[in-house]
Protein backbone atom coordinates (compact mmCIF):
# COMPACT_ATOMS: atom_id res chain seq x y z
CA UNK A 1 -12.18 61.70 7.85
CA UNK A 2 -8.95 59.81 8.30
CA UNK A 3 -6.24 62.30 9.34
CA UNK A 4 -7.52 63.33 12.89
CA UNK A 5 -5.17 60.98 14.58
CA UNK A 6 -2.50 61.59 12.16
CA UNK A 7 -2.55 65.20 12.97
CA UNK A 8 -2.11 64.61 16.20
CA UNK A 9 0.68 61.61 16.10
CA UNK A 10 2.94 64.34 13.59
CA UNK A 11 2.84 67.08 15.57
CA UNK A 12 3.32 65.08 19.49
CA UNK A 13 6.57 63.63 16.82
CA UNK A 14 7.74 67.08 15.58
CA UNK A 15 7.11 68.63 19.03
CA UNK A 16 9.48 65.84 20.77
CA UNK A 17 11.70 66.36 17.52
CA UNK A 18 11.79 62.40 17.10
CA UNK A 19 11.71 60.78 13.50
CA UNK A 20 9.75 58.20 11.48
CA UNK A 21 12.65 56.29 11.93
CA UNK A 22 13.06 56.52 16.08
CA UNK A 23 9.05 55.70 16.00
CA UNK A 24 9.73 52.74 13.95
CA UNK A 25 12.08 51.38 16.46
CA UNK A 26 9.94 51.83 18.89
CA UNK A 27 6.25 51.24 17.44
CA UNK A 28 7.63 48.32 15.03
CA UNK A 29 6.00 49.68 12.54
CA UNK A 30 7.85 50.97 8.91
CA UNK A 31 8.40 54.56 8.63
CA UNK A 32 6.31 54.58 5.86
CA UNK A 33 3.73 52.75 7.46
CA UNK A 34 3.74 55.58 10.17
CA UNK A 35 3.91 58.45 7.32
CA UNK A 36 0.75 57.09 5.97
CA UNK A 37 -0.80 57.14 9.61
CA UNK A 38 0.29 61.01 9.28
CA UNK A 39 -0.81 62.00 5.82
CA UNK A 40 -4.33 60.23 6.49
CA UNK A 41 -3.54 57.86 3.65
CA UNK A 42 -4.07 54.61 6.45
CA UNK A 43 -5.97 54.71 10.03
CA UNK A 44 -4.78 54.83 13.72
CA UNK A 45 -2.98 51.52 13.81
CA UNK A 46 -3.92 48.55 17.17
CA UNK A 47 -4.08 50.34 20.57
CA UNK A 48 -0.98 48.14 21.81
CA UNK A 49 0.91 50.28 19.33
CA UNK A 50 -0.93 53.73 20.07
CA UNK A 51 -0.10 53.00 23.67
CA UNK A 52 3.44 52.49 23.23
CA UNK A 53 3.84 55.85 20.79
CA UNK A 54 1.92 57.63 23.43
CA UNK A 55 4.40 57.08 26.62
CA UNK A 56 7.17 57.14 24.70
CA UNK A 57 5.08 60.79 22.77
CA UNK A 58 4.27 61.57 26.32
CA UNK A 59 0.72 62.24 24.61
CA UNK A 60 -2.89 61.22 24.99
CA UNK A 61 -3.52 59.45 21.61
CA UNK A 62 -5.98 56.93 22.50
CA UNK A 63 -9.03 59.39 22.52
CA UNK A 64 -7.88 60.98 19.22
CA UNK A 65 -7.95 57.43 17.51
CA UNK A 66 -11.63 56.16 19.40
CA UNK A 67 -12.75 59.13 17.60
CA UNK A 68 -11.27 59.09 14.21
CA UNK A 69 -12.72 55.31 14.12
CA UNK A 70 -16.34 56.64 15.51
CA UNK A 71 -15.96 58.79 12.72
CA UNK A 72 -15.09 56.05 10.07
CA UNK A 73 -18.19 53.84 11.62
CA UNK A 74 -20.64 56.43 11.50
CA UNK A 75 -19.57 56.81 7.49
CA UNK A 76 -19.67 53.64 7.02
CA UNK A 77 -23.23 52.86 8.19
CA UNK A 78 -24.42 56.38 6.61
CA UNK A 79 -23.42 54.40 3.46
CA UNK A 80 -24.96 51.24 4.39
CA UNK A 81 -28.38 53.49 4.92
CA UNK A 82 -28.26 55.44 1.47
CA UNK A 83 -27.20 58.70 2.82
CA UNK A 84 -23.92 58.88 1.43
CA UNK A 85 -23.39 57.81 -2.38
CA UNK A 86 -20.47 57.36 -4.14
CA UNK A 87 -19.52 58.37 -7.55
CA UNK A 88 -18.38 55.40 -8.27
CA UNK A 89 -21.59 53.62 -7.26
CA UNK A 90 -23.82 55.87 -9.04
CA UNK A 91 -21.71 55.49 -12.26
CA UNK A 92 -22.64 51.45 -11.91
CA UNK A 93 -26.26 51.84 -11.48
């Protein structure tokens, strides 16, 4: 689920050949933050910050992250309604 945007944000970066580092600079954000954001390990981060990387990306990012957090909302209240179950959950009951 998480991912979508980071897919995107890694290659608009490797495309523009700029590096965690220069996106740092410019997002504020640690590099590691942003490799997280890449390897779907965190979500898109605030849109002030997926504005900035996409003019400086020259990129549309903003849809890609609406829909990555649709995504996460729609899990989220699948849970809430039973029809996802975790391991973890059904391990406790």
């Amino acid at each position: 689920m998480l991912g979508f945007f980071g897919n995107k944000l890694k290659s608009a970066r490797k495309n523009k050949r700029v590096t965690l580092k220069e996106l740092s600079k410019i997002t504020g954000l640690s590099a590691s933050f942003l490799s997280d954001i890449e390897q779907g390990r965190r979500s898109s981060p605030d849109f002030d910050v997926i504005l900035k990387m996409q003019l400086f990306l020259n990129v549309e990012l903003i849809e890609c992250a609406k829909e990555e957090k649709l995504k996460m909302m729609r899990f989220a209240d699948g849970f809430k309604h039973g029809i996802y179950e975790s391991k973890v959950y059904r391990r406790i009951k």
